[in-house]
Protein backbone atom coordinates (compact mmCIF):
# COMPACT_ATOMS: atom_id res chain seq x y z
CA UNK A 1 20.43 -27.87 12.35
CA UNK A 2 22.39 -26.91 9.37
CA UNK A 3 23.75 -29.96 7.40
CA UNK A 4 25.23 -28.19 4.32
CA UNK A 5 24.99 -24.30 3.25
CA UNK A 6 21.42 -24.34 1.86
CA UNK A 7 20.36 -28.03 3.59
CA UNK A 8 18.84 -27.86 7.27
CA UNK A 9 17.16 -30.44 9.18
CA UNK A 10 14.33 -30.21 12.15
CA UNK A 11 12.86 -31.92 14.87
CA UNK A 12 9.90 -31.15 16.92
CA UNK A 13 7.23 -31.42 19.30
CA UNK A 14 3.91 -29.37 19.01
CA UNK A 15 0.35 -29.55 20.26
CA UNK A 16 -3.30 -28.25 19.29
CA UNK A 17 -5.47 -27.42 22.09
CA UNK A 18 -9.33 -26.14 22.08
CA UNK A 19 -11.75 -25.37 24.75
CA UNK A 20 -13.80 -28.34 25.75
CA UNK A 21 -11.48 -30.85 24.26
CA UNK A 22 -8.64 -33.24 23.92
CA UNK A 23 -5.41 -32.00 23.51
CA UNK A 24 -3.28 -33.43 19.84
CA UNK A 25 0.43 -33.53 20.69
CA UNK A 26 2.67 -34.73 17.74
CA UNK A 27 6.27 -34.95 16.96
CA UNK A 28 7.53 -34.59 13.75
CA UNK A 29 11.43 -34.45 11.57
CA UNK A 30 11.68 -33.30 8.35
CA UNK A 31 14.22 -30.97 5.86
CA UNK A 32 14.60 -27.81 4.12
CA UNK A 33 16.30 -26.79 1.29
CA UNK A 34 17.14 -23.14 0.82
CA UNK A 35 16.54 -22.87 -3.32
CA UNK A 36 17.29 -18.87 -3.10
CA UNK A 37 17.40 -16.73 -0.23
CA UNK A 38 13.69 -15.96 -0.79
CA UNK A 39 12.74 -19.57 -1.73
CA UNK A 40 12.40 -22.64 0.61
CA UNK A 41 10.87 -25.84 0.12
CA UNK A 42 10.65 -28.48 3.16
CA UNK A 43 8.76 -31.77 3.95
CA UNK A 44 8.36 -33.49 7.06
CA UNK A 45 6.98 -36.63 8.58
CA UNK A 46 5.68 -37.52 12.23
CA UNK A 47 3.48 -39.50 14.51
CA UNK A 48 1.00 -38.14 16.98
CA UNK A 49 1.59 -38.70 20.70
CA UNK A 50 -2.17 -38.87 22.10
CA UNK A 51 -5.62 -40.98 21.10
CA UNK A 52 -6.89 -38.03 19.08
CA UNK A 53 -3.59 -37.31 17.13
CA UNK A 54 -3.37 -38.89 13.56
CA UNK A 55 -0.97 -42.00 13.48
CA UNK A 56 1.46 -40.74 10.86
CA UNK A 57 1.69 -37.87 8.69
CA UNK A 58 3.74 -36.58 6.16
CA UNK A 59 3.61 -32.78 4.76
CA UNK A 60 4.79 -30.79 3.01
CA UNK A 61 5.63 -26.72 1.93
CA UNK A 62 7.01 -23.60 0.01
CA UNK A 63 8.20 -20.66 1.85
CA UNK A 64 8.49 -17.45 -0.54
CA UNK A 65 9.44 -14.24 1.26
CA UNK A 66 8.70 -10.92 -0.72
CA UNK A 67 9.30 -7.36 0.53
CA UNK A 68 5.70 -5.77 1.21
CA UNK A 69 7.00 -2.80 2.44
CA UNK A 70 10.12 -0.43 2.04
């Protein structure tokens, strides 16, 4: 969701699942802020939904899109 013309905001649900185990669901919010229109930093926080989820998290990240090919 767009909250100004280089701020967004997220929410989400998302899982991990392996063969032979537990699932880890987790929901998380966080923000993004559009630097340039090839440069994005975000952070995010959440809380896992099942036993083998971590109890609260924070992370966060740089997105840098470059033209590999023509």
């Amino acid at each position: 969701m767009s909250l100004a013309e280089r701020l967004a905001m997220f929410v989400e649900a998302y899982g991990f699942t392996k063969e032979k185990s537990f699932p880890d669901h987790r929901f998380d919010a966080g923000v993004t802020y559009q630097l340039t229109n090839d440069l994005q930093f975000d952070t995010s926080g959440g809380f896992g939904l099942t036993d083998i989820s971590p109890d609260y998290f924070i992370s966060a990240g740089v997105s840098l899109r470059f033209k590999a090919f023509k």
